[in-house]
PDB file of N, CA and C in Angstrom:
ATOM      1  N   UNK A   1      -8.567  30.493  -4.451  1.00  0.00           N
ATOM      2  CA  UNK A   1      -7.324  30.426  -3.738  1.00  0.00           C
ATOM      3  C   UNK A   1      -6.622  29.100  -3.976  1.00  0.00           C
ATOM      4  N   UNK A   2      -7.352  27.993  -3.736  1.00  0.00           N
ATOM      5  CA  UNK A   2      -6.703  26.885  -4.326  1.00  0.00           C
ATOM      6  C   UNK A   2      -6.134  26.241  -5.481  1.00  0.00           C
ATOM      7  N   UNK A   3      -7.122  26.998  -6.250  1.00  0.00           N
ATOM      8  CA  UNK A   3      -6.253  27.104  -7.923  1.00  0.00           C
ATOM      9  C   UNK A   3      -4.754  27.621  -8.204  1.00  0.00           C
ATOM     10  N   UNK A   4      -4.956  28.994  -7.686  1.00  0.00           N
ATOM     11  CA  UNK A   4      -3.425  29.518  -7.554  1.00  0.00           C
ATOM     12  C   UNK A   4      -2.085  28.371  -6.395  1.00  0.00           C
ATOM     13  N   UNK A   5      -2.917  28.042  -5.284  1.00  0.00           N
ATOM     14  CA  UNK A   5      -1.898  27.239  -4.681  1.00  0.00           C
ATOM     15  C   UNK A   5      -1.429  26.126  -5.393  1.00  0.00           C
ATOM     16  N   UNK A   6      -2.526  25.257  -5.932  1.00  0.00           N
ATOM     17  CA  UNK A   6      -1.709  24.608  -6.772  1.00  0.00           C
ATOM     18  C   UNK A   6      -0.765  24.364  -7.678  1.00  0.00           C
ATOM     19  N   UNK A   7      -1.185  25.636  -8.284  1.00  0.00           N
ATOM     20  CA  UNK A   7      -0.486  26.036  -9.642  1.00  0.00           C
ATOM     21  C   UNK A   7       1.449  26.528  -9.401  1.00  0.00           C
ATOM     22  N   UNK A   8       1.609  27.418  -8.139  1.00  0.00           N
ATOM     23  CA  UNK A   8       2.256  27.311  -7.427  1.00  0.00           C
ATOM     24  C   UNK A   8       3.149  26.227  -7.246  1.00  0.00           C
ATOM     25  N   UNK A   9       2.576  25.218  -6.435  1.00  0.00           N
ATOM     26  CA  UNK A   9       3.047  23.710  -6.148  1.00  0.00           C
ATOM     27  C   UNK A   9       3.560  22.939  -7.058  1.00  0.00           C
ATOM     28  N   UNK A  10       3.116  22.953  -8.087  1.00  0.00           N
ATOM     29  CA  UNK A  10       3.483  22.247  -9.402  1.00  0.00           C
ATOM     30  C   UNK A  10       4.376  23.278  -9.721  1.00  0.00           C
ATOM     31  N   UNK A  11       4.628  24.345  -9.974  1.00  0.00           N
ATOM     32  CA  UNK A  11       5.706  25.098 -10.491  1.00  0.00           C
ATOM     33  C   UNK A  11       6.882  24.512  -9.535  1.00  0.00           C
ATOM     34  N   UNK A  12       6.928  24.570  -8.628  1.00  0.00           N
ATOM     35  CA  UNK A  12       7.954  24.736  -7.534  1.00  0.00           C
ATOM     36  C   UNK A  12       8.240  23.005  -7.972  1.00  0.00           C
ATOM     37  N   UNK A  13       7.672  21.907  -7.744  1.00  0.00           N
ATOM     38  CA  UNK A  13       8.203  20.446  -8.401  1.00  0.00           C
ATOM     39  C   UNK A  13       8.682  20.890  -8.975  1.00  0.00           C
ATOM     40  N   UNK A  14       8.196  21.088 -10.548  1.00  0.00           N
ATOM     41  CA  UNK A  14       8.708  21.189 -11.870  1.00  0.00           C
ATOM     42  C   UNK A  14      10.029  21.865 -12.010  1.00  0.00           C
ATOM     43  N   UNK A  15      10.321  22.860 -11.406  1.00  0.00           N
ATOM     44  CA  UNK A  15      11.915  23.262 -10.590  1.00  0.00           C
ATOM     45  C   UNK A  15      12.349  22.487 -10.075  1.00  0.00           C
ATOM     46  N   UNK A  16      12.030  22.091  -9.437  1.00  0.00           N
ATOM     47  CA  UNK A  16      12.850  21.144  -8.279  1.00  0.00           C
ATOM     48  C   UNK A  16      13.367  19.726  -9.149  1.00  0.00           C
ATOM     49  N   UNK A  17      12.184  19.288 -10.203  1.00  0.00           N
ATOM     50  CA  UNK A  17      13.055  18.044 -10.393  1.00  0.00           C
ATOM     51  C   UNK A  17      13.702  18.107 -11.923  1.00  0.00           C
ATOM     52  N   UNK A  18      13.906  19.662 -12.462  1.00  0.00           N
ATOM     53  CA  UNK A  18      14.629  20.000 -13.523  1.00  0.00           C
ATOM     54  C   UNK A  18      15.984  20.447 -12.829  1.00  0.00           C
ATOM     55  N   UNK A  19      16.088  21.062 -11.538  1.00  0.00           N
ATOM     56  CA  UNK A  19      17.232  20.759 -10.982  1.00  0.00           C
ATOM     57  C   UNK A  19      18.219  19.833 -10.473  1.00  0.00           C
ATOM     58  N   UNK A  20      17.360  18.530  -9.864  1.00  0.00           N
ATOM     59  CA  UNK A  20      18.190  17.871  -9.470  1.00  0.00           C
ATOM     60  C   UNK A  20      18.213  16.793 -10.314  1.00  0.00           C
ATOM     61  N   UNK A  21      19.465  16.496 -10.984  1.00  0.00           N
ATOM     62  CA  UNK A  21      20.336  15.644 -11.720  1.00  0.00           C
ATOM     63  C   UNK A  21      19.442  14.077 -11.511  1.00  0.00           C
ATOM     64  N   UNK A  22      18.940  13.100 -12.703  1.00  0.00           N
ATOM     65  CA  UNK A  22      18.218  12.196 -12.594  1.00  0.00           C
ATOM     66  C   UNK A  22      19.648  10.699 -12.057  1.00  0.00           C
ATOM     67  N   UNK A  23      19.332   9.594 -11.066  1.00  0.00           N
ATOM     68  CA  UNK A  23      20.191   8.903 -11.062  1.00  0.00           C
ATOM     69  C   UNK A  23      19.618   7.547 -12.009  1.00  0.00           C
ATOM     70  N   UNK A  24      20.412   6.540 -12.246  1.00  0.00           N
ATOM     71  CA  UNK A  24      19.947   5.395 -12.679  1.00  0.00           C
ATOM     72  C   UNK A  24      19.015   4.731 -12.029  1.00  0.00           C
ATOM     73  N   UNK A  25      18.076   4.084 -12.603  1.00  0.00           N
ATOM     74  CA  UNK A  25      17.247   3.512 -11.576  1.00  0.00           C
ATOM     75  C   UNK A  25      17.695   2.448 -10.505  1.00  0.00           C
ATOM     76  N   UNK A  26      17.676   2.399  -9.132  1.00  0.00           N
ATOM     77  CA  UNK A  26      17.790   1.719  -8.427  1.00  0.00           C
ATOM     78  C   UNK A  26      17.612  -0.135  -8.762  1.00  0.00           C
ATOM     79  N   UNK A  27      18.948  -0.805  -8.098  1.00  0.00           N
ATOM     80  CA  UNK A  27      19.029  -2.280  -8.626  1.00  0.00           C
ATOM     81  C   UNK A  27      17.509  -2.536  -7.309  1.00  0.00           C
ATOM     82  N   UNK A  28      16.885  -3.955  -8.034  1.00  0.00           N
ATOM     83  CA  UNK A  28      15.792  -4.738  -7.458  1.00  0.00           C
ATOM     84  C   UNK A  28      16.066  -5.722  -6.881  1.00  0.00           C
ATOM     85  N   UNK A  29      16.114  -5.315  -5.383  1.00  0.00           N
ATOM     86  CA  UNK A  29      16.391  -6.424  -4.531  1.00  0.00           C
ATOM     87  C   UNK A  29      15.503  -7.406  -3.817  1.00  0.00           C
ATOM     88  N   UNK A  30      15.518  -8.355  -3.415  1.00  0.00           N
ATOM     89  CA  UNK A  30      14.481  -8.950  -2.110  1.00  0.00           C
ATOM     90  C   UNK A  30      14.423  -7.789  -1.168  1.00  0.00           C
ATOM     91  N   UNK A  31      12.841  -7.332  -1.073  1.00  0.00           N
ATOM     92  CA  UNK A  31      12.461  -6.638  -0.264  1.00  0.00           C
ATOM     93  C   UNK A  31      13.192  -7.082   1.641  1.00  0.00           C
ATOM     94  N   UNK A  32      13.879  -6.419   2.695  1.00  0.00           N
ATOM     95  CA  UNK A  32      13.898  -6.873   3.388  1.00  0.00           C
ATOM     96  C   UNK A  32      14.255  -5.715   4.543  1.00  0.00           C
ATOM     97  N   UNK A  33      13.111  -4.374   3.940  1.00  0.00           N
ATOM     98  CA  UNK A  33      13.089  -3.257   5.427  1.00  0.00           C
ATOM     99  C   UNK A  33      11.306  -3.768   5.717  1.00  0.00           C
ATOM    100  N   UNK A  34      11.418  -3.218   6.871  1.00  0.00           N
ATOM    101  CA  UNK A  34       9.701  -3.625   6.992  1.00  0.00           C
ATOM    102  C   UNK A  34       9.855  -1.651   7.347  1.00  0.00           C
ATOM    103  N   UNK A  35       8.344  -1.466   6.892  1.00  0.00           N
ATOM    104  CA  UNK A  35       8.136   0.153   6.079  1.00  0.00           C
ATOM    105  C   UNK A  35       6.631   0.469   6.904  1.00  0.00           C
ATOM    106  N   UNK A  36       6.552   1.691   6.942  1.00  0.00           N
ATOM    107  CA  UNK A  36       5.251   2.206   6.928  1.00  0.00           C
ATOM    108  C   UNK A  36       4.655   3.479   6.403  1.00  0.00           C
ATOM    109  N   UNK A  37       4.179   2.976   5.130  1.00  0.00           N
ATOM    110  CA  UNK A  37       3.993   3.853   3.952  1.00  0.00           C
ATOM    111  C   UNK A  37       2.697   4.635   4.080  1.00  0.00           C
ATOM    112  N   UNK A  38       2.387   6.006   3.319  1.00  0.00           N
ATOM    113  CA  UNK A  38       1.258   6.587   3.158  1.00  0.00           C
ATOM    114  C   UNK A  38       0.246   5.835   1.867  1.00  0.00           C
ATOM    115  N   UNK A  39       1.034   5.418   1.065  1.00  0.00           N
ATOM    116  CA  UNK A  39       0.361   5.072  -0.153  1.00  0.00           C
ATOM    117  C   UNK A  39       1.395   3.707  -0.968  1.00  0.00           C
ATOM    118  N   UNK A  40       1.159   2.884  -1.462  1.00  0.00           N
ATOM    119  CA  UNK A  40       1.711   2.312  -2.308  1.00  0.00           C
ATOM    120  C   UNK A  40       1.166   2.257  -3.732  1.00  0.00           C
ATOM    121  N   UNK A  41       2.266   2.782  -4.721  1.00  0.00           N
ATOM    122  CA  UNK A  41       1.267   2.889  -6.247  1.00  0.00           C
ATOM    123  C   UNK A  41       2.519   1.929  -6.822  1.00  0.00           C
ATOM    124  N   UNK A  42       2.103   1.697  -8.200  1.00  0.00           N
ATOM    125  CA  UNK A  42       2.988   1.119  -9.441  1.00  0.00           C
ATOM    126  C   UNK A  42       3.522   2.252  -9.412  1.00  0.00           C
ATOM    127  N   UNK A  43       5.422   1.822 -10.113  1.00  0.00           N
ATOM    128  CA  UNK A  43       6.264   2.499 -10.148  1.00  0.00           C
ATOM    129  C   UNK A  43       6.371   3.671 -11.349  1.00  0.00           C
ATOM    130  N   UNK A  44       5.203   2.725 -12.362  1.00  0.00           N
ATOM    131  CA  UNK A  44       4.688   3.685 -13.538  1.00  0.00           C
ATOM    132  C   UNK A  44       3.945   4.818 -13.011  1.00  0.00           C
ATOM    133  N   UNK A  45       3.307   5.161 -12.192  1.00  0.00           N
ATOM    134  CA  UNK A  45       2.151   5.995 -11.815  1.00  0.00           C
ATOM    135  C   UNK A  45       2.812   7.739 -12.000  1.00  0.00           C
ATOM    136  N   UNK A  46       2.269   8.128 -12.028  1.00  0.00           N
ATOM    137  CA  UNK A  46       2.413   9.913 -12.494  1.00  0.00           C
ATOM    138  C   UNK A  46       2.511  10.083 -10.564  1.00  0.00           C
ATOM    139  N   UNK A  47       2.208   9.796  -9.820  1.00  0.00           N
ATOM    140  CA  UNK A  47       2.953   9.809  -8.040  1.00  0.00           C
ATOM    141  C   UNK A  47       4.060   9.500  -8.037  1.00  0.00           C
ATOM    142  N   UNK A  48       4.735   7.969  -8.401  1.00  0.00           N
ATOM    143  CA  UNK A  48       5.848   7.722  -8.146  1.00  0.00           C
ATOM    144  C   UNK A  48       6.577   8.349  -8.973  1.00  0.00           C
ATOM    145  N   UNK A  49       6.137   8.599  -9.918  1.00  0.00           N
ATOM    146  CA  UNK A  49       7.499   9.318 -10.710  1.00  0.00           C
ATOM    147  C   UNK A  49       7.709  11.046 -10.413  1.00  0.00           C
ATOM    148  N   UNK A  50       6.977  11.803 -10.313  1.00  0.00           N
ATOM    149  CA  UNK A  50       6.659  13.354  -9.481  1.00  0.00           C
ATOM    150  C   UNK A  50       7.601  13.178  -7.814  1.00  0.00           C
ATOM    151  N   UNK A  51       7.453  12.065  -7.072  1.00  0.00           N
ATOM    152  CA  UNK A  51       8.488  11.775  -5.849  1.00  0.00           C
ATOM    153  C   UNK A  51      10.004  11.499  -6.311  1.00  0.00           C
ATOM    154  N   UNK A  52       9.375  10.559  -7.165  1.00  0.00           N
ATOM    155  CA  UNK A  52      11.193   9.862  -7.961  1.00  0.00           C
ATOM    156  C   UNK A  52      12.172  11.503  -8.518  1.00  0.00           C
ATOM    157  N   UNK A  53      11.176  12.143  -9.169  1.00  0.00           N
ATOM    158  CA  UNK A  53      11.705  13.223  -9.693  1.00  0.00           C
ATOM    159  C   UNK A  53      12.664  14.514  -9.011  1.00  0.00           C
ATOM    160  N   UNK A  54      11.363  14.392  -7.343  1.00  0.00           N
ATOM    161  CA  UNK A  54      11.942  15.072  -5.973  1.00  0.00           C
ATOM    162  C   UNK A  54      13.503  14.745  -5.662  1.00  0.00           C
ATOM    163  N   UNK A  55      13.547  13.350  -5.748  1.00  0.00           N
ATOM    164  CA  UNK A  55      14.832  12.993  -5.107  1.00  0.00           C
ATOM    165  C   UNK A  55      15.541  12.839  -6.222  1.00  0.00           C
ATOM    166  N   UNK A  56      15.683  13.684  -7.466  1.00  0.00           N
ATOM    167  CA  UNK A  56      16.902  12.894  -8.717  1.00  0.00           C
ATOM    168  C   UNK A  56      16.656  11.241  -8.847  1.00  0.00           C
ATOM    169  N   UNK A  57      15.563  10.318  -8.595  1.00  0.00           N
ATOM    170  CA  UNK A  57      15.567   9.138  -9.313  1.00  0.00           C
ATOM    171  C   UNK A  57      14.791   8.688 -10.285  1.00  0.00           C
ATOM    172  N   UNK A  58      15.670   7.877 -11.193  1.00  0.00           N
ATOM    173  CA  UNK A  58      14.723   7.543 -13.051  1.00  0.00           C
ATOM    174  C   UNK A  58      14.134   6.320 -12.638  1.00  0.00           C
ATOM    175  N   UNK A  59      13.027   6.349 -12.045  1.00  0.00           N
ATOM    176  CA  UNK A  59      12.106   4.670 -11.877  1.00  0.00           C
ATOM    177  C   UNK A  59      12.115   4.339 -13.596  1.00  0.00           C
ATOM    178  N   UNK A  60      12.333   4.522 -15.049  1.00  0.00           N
ATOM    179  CA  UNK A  60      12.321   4.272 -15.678  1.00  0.00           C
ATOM    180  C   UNK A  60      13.153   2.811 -16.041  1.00  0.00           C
ATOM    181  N   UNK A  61      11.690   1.907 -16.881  1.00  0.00           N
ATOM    182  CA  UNK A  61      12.069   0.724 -16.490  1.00  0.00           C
ATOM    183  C   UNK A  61      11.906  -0.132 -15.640  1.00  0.00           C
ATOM    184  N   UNK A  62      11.203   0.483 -14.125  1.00  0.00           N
ATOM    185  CA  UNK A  62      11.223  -0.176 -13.100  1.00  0.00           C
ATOM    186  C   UNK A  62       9.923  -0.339 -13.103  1.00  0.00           C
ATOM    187  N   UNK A  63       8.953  -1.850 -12.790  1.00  0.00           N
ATOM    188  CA  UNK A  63       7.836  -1.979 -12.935  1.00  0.00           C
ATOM    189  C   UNK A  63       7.543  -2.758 -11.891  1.00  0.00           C
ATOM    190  N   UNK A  64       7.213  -2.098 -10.453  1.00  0.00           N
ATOM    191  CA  UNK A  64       7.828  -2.796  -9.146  1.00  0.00           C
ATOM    192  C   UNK A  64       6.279  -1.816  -8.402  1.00  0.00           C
ATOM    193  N   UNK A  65       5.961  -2.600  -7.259  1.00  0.00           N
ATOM    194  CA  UNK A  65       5.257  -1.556  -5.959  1.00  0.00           C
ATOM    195  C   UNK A  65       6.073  -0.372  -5.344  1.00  0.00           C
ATOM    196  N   UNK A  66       5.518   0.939  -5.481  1.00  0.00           N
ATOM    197  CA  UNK A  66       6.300   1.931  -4.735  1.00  0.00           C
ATOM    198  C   UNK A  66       5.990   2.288  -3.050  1.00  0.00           C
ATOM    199  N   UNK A  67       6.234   2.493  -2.631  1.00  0.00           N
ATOM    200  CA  UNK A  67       5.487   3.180  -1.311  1.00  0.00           C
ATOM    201  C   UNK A  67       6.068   4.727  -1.258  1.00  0.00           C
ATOM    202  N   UNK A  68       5.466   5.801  -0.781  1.00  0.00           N
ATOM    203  CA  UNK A  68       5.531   7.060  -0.914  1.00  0.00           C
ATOM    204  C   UNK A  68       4.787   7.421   0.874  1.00  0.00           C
ATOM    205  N   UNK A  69       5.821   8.553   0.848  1.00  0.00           N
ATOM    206  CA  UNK A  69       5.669   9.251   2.331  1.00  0.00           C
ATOM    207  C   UNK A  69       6.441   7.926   3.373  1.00  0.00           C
ATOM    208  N   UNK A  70       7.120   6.779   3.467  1.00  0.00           N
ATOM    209  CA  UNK A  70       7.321   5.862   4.457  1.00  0.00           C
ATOM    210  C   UNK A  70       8.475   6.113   5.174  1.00  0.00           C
ATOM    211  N   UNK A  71       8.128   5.162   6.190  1.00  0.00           N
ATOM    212  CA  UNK A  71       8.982   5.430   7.910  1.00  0.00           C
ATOM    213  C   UNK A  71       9.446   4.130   8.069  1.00  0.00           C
ATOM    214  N   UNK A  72      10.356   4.118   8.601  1.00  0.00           N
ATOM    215  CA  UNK A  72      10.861   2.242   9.217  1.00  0.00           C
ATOM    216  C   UNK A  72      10.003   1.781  10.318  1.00  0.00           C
ATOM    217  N   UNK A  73       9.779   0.440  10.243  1.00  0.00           N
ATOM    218  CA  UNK A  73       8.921   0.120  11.397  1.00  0.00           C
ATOM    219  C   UNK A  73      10.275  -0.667  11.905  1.00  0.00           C
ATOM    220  N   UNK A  74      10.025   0.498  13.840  1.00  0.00           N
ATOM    221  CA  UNK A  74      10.997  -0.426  14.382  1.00  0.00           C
ATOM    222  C   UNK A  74      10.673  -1.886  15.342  1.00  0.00           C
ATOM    223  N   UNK A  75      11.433  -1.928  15.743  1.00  0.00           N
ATOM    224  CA  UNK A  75      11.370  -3.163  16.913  1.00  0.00           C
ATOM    225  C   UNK A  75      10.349  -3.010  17.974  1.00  0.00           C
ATOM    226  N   UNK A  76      10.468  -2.172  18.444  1.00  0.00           N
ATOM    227  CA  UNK A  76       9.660  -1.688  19.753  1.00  0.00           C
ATOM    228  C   UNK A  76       8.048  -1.765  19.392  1.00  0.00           C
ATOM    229  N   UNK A  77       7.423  -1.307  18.361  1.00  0.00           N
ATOM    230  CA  UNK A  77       6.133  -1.462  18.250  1.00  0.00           C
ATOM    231  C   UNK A  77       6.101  -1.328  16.413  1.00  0.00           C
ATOM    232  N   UNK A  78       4.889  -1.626  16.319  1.00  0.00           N
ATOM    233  CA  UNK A  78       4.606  -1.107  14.868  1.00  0.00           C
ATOM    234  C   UNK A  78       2.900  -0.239  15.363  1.00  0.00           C
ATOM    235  N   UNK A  79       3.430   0.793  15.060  1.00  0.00           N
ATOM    236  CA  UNK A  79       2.265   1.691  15.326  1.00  0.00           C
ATOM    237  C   UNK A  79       2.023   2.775  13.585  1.00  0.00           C
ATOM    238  N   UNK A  80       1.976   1.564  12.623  1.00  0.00           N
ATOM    239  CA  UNK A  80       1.305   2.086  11.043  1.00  0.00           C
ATOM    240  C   UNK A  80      -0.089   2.414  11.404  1.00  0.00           C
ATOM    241  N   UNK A  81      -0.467   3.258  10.743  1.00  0.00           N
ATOM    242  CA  UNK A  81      -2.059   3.845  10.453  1.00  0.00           C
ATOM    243  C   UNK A  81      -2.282   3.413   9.071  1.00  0.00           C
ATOM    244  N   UNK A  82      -1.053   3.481   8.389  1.00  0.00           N
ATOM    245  CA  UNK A  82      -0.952   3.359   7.049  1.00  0.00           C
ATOM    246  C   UNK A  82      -1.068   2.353   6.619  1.00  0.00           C
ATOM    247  N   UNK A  83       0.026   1.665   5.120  1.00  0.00           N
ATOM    248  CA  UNK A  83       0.122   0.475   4.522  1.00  0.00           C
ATOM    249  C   UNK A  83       1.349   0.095   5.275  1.00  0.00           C
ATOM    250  N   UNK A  84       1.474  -1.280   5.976  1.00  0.00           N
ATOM    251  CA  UNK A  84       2.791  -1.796   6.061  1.00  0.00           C
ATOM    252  C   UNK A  84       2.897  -3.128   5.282  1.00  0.00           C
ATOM    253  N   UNK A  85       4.603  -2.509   4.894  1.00  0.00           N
ATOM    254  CA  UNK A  85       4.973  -3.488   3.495  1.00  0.00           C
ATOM    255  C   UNK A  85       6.766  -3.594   3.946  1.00  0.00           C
ATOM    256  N   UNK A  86       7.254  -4.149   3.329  1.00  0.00           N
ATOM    257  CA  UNK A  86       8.441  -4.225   3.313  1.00  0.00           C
ATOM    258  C   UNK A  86       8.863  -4.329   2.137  1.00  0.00           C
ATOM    259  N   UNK A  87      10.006  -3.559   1.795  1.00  0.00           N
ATOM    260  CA  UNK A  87      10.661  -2.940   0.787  1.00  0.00           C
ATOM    261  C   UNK A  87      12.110  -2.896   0.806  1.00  0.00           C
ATOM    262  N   UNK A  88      12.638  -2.620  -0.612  1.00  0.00           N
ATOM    263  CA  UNK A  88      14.013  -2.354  -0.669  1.00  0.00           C
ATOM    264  C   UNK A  88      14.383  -1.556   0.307  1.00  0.00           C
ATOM    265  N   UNK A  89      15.783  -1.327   1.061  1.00  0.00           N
ATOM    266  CA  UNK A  89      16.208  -0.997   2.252  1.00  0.00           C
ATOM    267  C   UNK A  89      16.125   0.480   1.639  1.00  0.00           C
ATOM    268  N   UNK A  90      15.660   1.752   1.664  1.00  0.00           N
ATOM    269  CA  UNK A  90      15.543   3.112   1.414  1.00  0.00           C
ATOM    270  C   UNK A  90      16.782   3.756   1.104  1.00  0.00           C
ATOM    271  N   UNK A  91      17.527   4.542   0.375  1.00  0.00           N
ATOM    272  CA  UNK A  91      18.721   5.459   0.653  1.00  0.00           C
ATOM    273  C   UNK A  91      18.433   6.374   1.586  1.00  0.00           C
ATOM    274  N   UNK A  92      19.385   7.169   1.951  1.00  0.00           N
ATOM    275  CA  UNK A  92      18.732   7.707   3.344  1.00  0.00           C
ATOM    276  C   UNK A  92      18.415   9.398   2.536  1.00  0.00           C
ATOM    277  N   UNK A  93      19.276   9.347   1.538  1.00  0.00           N
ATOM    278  CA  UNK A  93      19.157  10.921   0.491  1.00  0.00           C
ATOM    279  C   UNK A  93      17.723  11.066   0.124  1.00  0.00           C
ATOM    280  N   UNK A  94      16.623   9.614  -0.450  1.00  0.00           N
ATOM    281  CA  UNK A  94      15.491  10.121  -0.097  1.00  0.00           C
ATOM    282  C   UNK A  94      14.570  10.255   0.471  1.00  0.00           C
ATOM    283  N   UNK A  95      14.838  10.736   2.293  1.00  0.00           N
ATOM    284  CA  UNK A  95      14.339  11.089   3.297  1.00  0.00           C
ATOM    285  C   UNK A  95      13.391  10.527   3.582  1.00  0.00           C
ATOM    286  N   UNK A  96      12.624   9.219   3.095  1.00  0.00           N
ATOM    287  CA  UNK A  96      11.363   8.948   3.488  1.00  0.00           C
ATOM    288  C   UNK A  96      10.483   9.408   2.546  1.00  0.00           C
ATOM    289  N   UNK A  97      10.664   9.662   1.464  1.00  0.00           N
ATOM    290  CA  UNK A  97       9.590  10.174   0.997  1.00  0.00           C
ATOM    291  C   UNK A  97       9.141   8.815  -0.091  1.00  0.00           C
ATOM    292  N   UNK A  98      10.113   7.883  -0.640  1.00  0.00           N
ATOM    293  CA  UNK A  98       9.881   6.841  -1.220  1.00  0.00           C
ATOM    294  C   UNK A  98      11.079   5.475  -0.846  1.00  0.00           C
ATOM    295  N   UNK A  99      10.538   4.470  -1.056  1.00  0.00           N
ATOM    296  CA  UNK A  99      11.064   2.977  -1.171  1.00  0.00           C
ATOM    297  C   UNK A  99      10.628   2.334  -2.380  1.00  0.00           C
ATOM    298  N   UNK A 100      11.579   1.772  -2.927  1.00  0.00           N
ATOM    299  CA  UNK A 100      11.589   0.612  -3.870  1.00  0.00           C
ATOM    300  C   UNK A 100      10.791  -0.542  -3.652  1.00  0.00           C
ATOM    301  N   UNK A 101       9.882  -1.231  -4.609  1.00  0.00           N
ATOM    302  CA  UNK A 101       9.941  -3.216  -4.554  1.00  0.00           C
ATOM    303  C   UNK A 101       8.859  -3.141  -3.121  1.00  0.00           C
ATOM    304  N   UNK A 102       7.704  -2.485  -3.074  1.00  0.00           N
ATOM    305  CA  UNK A 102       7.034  -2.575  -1.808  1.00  0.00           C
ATOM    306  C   UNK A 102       5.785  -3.635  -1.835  1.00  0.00           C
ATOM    307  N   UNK A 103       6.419  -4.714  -0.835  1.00  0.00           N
ATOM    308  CA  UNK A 103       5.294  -6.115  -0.953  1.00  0.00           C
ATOM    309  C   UNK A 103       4.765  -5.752   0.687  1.00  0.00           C
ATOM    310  N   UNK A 104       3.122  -5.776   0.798  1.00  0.00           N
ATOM    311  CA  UNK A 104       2.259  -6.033   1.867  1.00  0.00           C
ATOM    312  C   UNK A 104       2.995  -7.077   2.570  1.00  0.00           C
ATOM    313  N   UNK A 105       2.911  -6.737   3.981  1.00  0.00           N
ATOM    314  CA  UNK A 105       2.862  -7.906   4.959  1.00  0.00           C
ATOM    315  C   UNK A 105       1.658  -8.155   5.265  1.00  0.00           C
ATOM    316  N   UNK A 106       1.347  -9.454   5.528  1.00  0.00           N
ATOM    317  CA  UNK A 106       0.087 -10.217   5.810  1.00  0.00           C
ATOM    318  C   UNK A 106       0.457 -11.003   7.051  1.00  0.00           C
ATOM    319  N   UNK A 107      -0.487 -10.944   7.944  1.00  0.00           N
ATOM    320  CA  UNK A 107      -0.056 -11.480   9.559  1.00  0.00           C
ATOM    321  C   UNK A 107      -0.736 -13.046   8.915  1.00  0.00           C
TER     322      UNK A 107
END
């Protein structure tokens, strides 16, 4: 059963990011959202680019920390389970699912 789901899953990407139109890669700024990510990989990684692909963006060229699956950490608490990092400020088109330029905070 899991073979087929996968196989599935990857079809349905592979649609998804032959549909949506690739943009230029995002300019590299001083990181300055504070984030709370599921994962942070290199921007090279076969993850970031399969997410990049989700939302129409060409990380090509870009050789930066990604974070994938992240949320804003607000004011009120930071309640991460995850990695918190702070990163390029997110577009809001890709929903959280990635951020640019993601550096660890260290207390």
């Amino acid at each position: 059963m899991f073979p087929k789901l996968s196989i599935v899953v990857a079809s349905v990407l592979i649609t998804l990011a032959a549909a949506i139109p690739n943009s230029p890669p995002p300019p590299v700024t001083t990181p300055s959202s504070p984030q709370c990510c599921d994962s942070v990989v290199p921007s090279t990684s076969a993850a970031a680019s399969a997410v990049a692909a989700l939302v129409g963006l060409d990380l090509t060229g870009l050789n930066v920390p990604v974070g994938l699956s992240c949320s804003p950490i607000t004011v009120v608490g930071n309640n991460c389970g995850s990695t918190t990092v702070t990163c390029d400020a997110p577009d809001k088109e890709w929903g959280g699912l990635i951020a640019i330029n993601c550096i660890p905070i260290t207390a």
